[in-house]
PDB file of N, CA and C in Angstrom:
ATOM      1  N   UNK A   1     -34.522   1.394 -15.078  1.00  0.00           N
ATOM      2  CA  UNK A   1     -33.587   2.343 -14.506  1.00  0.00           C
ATOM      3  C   UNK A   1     -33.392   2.025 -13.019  1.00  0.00           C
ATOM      4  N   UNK A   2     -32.177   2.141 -12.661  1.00  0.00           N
ATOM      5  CA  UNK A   2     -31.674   1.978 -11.234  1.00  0.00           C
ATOM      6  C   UNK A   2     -32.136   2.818 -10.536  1.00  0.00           C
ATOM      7  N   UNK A   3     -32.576   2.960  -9.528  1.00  0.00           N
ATOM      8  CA  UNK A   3     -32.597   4.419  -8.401  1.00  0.00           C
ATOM      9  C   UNK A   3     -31.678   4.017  -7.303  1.00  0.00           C
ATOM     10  N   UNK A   4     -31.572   5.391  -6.649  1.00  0.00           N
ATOM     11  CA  UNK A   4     -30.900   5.192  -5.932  1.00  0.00           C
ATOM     12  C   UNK A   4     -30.914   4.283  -4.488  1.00  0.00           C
ATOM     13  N   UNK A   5     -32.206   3.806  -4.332  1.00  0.00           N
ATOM     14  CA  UNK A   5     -32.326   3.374  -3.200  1.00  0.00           C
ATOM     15  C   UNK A   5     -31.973   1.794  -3.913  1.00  0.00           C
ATOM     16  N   UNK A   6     -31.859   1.175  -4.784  1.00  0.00           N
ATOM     17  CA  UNK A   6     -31.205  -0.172  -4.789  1.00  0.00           C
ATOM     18  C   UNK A   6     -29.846  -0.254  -5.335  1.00  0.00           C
ATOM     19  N   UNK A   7     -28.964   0.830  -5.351  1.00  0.00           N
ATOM     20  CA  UNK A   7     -27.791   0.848  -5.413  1.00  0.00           C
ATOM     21  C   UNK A   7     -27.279   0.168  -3.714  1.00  0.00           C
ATOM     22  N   UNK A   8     -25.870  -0.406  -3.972  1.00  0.00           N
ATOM     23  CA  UNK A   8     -25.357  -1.065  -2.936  1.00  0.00           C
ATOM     24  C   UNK A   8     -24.347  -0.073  -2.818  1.00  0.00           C
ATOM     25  N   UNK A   9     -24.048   0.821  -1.377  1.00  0.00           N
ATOM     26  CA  UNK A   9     -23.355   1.403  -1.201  1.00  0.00           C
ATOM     27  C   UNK A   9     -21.632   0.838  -0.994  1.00  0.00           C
ATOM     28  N   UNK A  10     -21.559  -0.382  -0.742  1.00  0.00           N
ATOM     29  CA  UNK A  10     -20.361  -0.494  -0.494  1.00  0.00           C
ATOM     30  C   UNK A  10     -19.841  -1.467  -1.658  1.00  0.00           C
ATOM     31  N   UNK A  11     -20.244  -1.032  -2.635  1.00  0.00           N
ATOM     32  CA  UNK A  11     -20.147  -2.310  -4.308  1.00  0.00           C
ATOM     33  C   UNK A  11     -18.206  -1.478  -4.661  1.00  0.00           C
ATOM     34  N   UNK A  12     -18.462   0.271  -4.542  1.00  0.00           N
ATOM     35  CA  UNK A  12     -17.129   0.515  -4.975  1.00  0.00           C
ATOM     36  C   UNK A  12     -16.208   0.283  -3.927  1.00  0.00           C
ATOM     37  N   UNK A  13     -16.375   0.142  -2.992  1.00  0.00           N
ATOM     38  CA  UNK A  13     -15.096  -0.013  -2.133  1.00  0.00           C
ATOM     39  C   UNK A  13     -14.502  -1.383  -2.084  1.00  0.00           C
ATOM     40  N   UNK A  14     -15.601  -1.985  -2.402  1.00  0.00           N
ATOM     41  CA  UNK A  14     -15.264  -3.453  -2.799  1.00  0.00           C
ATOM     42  C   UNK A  14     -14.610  -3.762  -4.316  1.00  0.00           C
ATOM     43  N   UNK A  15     -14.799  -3.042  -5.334  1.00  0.00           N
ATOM     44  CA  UNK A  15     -13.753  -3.292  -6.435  1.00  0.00           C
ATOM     45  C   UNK A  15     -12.571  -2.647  -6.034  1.00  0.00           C
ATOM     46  N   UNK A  16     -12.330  -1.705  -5.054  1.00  0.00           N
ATOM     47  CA  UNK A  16     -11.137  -1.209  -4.860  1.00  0.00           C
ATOM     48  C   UNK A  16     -10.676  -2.189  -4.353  1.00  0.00           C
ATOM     49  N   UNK A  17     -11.238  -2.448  -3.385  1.00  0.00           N
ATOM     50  CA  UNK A  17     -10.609  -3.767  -2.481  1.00  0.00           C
ATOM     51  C   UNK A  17      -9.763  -5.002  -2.968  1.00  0.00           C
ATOM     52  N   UNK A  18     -10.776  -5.439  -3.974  1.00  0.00           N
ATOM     53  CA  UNK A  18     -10.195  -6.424  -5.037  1.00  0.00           C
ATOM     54  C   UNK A  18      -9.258  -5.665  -6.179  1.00  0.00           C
ATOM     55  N   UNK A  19      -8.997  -4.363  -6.180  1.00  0.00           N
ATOM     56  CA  UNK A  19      -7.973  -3.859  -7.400  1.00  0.00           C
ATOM     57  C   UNK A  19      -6.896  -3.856  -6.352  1.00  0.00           C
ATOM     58  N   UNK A  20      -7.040  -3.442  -4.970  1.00  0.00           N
ATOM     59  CA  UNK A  20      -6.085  -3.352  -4.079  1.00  0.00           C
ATOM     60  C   UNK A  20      -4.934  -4.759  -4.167  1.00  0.00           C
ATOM     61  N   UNK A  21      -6.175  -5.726  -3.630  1.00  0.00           N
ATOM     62  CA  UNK A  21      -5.885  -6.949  -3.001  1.00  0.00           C
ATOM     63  C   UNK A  21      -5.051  -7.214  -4.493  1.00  0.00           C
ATOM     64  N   UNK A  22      -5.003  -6.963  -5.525  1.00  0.00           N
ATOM     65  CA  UNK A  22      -4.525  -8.332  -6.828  1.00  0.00           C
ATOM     66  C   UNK A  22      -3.283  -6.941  -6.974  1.00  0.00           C
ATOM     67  N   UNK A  23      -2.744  -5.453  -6.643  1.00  0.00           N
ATOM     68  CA  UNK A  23      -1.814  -4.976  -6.871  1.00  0.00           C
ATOM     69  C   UNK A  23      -0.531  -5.708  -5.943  1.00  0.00           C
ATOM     70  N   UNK A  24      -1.407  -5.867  -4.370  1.00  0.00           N
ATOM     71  CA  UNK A  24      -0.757  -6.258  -3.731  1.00  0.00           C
ATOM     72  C   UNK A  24      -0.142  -7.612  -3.813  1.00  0.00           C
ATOM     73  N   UNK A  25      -0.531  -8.421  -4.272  1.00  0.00           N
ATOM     74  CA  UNK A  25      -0.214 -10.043  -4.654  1.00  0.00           C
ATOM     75  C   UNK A  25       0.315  -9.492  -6.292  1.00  0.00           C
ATOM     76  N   UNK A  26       0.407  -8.793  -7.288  1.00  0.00           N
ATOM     77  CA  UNK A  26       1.852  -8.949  -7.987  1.00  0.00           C
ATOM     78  C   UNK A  26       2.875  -8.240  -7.526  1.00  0.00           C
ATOM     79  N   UNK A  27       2.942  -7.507  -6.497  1.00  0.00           N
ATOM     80  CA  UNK A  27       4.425  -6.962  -6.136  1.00  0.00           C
ATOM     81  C   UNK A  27       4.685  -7.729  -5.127  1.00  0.00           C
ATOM     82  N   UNK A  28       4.167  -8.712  -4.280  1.00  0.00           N
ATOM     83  CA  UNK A  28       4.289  -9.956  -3.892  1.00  0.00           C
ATOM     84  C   UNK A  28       5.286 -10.838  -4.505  1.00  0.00           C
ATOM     85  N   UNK A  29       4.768 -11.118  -5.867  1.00  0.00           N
ATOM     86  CA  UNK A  29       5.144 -12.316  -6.545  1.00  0.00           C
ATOM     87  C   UNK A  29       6.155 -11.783  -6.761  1.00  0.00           C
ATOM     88  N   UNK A  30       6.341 -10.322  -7.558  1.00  0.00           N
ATOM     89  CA  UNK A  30       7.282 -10.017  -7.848  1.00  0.00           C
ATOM     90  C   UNK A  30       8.918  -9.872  -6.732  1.00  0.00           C
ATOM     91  N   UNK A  31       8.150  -9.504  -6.055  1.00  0.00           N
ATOM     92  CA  UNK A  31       9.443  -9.177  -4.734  1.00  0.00           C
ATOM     93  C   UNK A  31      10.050 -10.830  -4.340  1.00  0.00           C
ATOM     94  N   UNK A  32       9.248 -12.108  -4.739  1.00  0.00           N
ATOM     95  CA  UNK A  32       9.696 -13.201  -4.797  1.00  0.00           C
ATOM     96  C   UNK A  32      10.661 -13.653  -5.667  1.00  0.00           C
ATOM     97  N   UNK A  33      10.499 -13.009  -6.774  1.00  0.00           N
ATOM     98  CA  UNK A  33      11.110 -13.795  -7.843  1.00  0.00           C
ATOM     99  C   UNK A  33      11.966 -12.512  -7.768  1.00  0.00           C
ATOM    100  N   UNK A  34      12.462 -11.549  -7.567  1.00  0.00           N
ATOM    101  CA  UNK A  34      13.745 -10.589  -7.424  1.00  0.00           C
ATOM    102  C   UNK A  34      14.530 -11.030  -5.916  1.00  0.00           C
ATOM    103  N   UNK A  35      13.871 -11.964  -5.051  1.00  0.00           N
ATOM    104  CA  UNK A  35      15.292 -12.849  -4.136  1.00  0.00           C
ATOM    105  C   UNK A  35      15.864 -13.601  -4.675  1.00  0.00           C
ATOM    106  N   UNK A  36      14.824 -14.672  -5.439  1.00  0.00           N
ATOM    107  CA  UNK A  36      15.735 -16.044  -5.620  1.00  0.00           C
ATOM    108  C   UNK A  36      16.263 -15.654  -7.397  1.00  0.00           C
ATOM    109  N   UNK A  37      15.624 -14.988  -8.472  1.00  0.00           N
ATOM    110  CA  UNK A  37      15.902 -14.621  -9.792  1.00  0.00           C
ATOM    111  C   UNK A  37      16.655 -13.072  -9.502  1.00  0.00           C
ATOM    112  N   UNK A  38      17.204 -12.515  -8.717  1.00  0.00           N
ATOM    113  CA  UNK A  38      17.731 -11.406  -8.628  1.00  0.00           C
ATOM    114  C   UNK A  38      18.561 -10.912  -9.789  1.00  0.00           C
ATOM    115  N   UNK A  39      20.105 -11.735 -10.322  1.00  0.00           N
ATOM    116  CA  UNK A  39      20.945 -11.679 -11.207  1.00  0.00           C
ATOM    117  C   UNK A  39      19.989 -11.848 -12.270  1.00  0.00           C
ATOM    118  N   UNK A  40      19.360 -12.813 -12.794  1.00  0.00           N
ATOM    119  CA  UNK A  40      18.444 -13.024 -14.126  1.00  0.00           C
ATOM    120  C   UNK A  40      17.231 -11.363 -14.301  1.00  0.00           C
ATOM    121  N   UNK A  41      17.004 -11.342 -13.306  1.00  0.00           N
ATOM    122  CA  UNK A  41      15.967 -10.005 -13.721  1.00  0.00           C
ATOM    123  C   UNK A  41      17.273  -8.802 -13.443  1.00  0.00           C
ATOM    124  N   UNK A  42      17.914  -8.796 -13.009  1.00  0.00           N
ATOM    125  CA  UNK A  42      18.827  -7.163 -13.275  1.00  0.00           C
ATOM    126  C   UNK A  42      19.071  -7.672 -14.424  1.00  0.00           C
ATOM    127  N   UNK A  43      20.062  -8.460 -15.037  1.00  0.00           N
ATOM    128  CA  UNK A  43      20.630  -8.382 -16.014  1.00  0.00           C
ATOM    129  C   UNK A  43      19.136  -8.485 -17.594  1.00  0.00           C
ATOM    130  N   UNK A  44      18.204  -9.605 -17.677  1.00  0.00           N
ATOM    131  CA  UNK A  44      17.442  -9.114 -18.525  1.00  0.00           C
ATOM    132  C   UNK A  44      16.209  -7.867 -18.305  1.00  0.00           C
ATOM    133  N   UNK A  45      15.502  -7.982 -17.167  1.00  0.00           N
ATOM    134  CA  UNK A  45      14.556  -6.775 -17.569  1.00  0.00           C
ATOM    135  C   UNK A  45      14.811  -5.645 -17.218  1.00  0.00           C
ATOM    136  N   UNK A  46      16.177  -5.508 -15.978  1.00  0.00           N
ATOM    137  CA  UNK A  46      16.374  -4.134 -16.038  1.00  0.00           C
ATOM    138  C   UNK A  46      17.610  -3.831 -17.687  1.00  0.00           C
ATOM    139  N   UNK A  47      18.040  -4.474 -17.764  1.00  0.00           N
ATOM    140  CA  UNK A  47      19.114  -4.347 -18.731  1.00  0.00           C
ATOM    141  C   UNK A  47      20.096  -4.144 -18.244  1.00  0.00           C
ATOM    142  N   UNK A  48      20.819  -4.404 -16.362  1.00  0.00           N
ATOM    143  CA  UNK A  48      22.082  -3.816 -15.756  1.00  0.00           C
ATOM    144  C   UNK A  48      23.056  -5.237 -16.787  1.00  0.00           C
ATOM    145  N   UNK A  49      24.559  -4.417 -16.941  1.00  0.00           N
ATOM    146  CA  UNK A  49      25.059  -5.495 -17.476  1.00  0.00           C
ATOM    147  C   UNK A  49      26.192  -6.259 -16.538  1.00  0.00           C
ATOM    148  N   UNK A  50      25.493  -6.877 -15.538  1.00  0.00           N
ATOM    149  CA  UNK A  50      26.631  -6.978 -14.095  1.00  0.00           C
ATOM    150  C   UNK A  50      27.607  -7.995 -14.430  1.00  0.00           C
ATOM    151  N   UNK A  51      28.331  -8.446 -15.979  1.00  0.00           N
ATOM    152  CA  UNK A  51      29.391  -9.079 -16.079  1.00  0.00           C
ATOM    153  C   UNK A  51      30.849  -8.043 -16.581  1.00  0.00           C
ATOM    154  N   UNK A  52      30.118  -6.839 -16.584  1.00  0.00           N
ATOM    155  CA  UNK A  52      31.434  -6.081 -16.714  1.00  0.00           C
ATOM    156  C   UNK A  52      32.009  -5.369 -15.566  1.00  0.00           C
ATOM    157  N   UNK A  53      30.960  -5.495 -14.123  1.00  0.00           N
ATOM    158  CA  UNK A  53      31.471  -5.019 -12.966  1.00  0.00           C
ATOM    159  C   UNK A  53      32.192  -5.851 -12.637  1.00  0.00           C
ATOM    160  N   UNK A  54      33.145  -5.188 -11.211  1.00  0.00           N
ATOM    161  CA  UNK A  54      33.979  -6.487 -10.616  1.00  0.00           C
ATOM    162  C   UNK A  54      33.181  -7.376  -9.904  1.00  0.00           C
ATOM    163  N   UNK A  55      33.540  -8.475  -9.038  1.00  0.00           N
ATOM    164  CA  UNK A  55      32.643  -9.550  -8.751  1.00  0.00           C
ATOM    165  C   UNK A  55      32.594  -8.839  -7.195  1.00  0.00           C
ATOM    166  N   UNK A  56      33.031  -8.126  -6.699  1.00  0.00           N
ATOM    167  CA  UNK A  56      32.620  -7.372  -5.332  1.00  0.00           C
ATOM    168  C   UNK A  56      31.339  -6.228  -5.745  1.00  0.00           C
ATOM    169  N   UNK A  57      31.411  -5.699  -6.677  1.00  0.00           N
ATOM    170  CA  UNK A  57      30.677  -4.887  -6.799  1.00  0.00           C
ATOM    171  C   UNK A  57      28.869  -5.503  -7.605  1.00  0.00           C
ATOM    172  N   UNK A  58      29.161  -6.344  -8.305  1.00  0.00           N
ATOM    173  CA  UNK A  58      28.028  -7.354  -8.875  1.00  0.00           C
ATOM    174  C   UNK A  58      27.547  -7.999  -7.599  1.00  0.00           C
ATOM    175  N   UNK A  59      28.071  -8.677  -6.846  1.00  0.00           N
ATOM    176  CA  UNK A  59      27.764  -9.339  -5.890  1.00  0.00           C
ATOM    177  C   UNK A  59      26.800  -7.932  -4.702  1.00  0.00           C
ATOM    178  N   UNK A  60      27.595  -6.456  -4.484  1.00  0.00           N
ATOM    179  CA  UNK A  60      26.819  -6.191  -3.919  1.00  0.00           C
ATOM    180  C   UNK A  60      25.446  -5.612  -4.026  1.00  0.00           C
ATOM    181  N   UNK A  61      25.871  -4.931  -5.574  1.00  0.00           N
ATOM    182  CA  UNK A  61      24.496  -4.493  -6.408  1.00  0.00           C
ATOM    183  C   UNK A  61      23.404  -5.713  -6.041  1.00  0.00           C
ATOM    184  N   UNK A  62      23.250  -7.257  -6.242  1.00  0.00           N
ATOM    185  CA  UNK A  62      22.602  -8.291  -5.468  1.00  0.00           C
ATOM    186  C   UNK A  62      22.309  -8.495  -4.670  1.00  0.00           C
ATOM    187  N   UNK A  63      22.913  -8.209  -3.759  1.00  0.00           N
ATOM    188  CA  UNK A  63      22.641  -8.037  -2.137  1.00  0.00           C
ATOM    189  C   UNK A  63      21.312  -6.569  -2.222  1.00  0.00           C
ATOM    190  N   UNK A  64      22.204  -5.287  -2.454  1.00  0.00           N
ATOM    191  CA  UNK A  64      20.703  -4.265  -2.251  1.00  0.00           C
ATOM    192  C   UNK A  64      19.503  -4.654  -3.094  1.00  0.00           C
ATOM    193  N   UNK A  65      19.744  -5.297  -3.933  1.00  0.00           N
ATOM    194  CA  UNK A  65      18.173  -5.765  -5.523  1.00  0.00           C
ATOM    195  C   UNK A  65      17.541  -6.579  -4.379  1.00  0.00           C
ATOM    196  N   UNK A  66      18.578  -7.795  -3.370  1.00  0.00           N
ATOM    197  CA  UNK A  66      17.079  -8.483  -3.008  1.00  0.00           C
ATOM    198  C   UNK A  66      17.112  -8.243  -1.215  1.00  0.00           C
ATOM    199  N   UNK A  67      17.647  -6.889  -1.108  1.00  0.00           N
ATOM    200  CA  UNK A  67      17.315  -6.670   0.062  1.00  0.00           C
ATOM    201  C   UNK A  67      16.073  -5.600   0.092  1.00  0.00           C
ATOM    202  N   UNK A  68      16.066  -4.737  -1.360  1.00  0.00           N
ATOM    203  CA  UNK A  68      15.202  -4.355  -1.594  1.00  0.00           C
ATOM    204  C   UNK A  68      13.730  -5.350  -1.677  1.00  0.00           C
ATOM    205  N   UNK A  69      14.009  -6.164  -2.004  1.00  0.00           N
ATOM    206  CA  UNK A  69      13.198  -6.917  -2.620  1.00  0.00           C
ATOM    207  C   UNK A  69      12.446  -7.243  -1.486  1.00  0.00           C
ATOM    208  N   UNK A  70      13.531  -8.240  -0.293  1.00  0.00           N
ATOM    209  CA  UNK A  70      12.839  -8.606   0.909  1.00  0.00           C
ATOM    210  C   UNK A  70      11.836  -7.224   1.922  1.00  0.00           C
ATOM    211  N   UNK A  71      12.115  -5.653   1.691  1.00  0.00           N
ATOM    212  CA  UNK A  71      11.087  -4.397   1.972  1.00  0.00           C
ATOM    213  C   UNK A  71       9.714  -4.566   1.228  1.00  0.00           C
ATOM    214  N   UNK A  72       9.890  -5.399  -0.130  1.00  0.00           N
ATOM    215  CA  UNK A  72       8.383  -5.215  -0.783  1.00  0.00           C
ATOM    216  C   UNK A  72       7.933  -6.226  -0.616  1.00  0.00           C
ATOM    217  N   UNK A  73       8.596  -7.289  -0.174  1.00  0.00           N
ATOM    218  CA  UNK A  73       7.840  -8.612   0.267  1.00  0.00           C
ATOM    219  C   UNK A  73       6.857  -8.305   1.767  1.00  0.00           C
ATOM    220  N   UNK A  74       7.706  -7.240   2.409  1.00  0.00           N
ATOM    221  CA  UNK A  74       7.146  -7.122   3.887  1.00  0.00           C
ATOM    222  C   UNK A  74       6.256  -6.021   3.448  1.00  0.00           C
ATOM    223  N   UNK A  75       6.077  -5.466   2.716  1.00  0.00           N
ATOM    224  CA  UNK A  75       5.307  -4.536   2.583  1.00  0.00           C
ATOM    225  C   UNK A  75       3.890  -5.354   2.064  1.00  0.00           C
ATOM    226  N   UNK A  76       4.367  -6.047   0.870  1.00  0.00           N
ATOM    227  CA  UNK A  76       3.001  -7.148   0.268  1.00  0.00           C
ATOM    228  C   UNK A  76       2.238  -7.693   1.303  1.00  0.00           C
ATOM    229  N   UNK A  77       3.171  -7.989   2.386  1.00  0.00           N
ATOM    230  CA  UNK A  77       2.679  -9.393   3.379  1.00  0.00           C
ATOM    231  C   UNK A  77       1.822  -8.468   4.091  1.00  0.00           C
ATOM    232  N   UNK A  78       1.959  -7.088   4.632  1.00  0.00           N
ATOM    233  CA  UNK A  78       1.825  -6.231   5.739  1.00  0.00           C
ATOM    234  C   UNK A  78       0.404  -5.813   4.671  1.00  0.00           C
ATOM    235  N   UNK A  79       0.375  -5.512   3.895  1.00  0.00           N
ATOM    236  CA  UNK A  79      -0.566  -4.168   3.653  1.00  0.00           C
ATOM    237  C   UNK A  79      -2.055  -4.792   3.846  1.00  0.00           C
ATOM    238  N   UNK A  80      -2.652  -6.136   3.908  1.00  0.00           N
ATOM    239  CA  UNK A  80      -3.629  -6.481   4.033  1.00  0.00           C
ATOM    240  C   UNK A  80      -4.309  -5.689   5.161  1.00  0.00           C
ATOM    241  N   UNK A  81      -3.366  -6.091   6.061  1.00  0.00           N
ATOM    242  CA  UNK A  81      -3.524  -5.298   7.554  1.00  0.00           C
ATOM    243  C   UNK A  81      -4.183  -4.047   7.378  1.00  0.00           C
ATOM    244  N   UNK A  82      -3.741  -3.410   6.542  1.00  0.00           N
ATOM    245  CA  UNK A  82      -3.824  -1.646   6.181  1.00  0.00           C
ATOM    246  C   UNK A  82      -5.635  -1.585   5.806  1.00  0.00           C
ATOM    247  N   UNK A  83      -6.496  -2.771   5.172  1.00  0.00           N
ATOM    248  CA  UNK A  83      -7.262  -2.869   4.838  1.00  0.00           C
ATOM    249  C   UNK A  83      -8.108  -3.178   5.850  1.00  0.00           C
ATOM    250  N   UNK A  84      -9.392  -2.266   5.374  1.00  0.00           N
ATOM    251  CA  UNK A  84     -10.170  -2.166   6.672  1.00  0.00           C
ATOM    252  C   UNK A  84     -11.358  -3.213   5.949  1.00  0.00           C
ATOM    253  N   UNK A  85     -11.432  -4.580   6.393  1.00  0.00           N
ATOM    254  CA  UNK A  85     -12.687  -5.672   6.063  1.00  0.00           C
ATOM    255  C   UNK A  85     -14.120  -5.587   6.621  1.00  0.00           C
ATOM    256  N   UNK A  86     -14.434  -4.620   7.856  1.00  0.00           N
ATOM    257  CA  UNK A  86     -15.511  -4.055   7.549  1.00  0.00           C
ATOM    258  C   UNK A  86     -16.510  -2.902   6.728  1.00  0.00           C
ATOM    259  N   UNK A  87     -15.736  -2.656   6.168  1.00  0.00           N
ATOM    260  CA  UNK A  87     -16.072  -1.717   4.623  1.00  0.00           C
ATOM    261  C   UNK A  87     -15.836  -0.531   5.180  1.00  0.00           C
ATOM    262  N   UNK A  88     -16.726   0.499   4.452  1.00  0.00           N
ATOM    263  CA  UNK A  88     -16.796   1.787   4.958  1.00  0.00           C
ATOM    264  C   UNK A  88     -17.469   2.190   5.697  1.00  0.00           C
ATOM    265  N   UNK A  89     -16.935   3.318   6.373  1.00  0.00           N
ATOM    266  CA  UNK A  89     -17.745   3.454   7.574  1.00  0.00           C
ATOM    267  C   UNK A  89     -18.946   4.290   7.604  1.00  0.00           C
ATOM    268  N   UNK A  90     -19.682   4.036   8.485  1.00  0.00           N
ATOM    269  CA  UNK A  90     -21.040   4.270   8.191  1.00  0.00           C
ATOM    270  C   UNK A  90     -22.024   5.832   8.703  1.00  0.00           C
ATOM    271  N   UNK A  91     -21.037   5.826  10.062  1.00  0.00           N
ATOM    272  CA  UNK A  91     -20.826   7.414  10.091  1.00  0.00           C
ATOM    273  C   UNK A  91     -19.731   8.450   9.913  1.00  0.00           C
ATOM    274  N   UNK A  92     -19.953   9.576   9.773  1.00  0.00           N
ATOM    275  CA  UNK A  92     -18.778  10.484   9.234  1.00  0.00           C
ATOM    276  C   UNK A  92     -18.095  10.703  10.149  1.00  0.00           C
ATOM    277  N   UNK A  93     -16.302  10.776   9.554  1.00  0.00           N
ATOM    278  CA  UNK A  93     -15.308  11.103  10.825  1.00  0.00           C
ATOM    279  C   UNK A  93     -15.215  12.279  12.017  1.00  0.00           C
ATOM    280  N   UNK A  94     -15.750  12.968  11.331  1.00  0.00           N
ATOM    281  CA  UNK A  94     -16.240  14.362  12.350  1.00  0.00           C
ATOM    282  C   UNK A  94     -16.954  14.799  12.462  1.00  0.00           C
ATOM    283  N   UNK A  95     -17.257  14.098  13.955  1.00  0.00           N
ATOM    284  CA  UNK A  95     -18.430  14.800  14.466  1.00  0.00           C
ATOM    285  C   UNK A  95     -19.142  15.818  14.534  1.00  0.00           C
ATOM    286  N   UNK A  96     -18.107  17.420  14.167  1.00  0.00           N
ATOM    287  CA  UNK A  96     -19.283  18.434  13.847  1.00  0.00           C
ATOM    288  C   UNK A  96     -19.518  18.217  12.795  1.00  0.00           C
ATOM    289  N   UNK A  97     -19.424  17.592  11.884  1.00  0.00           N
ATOM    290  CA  UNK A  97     -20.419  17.545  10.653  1.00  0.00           C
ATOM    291  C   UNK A  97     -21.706  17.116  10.788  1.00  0.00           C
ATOM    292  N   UNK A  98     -22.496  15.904  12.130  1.00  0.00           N
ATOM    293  CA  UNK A  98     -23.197  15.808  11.672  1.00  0.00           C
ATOM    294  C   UNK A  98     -23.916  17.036  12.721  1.00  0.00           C
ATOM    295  N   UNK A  99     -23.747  17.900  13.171  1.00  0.00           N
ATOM    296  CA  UNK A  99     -23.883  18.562  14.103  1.00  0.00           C
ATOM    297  C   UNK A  99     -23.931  18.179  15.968  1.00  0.00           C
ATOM    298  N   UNK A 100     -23.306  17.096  16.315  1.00  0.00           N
ATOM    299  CA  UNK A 100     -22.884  16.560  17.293  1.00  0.00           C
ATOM    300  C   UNK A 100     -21.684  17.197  18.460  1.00  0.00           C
ATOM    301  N   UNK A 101     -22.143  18.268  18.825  1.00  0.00           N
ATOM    302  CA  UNK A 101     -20.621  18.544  19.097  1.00  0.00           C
ATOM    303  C   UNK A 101     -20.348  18.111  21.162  1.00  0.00           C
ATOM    304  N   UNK A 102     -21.331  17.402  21.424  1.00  0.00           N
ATOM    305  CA  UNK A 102     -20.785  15.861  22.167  1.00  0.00           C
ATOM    306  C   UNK A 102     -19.200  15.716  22.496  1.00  0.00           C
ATOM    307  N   UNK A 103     -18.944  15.004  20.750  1.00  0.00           N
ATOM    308  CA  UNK A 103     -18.267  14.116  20.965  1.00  0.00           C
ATOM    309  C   UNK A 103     -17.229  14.964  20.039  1.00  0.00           C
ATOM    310  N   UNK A 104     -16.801  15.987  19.756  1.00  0.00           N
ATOM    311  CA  UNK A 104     -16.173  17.254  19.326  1.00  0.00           C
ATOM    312  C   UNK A 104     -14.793  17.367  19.642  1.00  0.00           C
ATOM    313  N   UNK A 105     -13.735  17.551  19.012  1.00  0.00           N
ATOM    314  CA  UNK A 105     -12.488  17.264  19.813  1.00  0.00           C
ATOM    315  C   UNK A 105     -12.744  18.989  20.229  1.00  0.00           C
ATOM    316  N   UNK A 106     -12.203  19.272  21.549  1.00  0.00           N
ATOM    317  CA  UNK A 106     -12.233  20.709  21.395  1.00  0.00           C
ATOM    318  C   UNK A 106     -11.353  21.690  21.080  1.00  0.00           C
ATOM    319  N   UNK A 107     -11.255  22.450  20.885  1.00  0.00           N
ATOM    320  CA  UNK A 107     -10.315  23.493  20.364  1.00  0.00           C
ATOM    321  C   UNK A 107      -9.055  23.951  20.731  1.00  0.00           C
ATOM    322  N   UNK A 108      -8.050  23.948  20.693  1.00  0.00           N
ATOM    323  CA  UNK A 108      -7.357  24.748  21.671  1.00  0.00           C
ATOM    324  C   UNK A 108      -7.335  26.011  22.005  1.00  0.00           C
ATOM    325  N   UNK A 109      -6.932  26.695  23.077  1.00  0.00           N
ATOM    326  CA  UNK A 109      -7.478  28.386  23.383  1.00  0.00           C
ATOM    327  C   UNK A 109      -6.032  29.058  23.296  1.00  0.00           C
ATOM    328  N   UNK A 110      -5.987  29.899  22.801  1.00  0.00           N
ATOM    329  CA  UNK A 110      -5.515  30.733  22.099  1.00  0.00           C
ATOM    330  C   UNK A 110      -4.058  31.253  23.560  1.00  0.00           C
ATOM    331  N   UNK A 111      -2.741  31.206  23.789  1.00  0.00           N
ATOM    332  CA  UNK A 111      -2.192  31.821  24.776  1.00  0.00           C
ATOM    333  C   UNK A 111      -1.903  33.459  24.606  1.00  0.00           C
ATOM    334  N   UNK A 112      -2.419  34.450  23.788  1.00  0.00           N
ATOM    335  CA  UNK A 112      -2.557  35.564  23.241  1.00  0.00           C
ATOM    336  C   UNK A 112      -3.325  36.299  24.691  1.00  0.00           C
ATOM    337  N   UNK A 113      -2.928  37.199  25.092  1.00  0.00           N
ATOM    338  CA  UNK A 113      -3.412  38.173  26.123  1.00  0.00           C
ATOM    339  C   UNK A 113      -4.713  38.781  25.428  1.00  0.00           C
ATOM    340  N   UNK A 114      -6.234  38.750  26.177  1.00  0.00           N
ATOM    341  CA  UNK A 114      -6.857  39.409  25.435  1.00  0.00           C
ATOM    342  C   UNK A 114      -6.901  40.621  25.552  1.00  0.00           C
TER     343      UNK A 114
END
C-alpha cells in the first residue's frame, strides 16, 4: 500500500500538463490544415456546400474559415506561455490562510460616516 508520504505531489499536474500540451498541438495541427485545406474541410467535414454560392460569397466564407483559423493557430502557438513549467506552487495564494497577515493585501475602509 502507498502512503501518503511517497506519493509525488506534482505527478497530477503533470498529466494535466501533458493532456494540456497534446490538446494544444491538435488544434494546432488543425488550425494548419483549415489555412492551406480550408475549401476541402468546409466542403467535406463541415458539409458547407460552397459550389452553390456565388464565387464572391464562397471566396469570402474562405477568407473568415482561415482567418479564423490563423486566431487558433495564435492561440496554439501562445498558450504554452499560459503554462506555468515550474509546477505548482508550493505556498498558498493567500496569505491569510496561512495565518500571515504580513504580507495581507489590506482592506479597504469603508467611506460610510460612522
Amino acid at each position: 500500500m502507498i502512503t501518503s508520504k511517497h506519493r509525488r505531489p506534482g505527478r497530477l499536474f503533470v498529466n494535466l500538463a501533458a493532456i494540456f500540451g497534446l490538446v494544444v498541438l491538435m488544434r494546432t495541427v488543425v488550425a494548419v490544415n483549415s489555412i492551406f485545406n480550408g475549401y476541402a474541410v468546409m466542403t467535406t467535414a463541415d458539409g458547407m456546400p460552397l459550389d452553390t454560392f456565388a464565387p464572391g460569397a464562397a471566396q469570402s466564407l474562405l477568407s473568415l474559415w482561415a482567418l479564423m483559423a490563423v486566431g487558433n493557430l495564435t492561440r496554439g502557438i501562445l498558450s504554452p506561455a499560459a503554462a506555468d513549467p515550474a509546477g505548482p506552487p508550493d505556498q498558498p495564494v493567500n496569505a491569510t490562510a496561512t495565518g500571515d497577515r504580513s504580507r495581507a493585501i489590506p482592506r479597504r475602509r469603508s467611506h460610510r460616516a460612522a
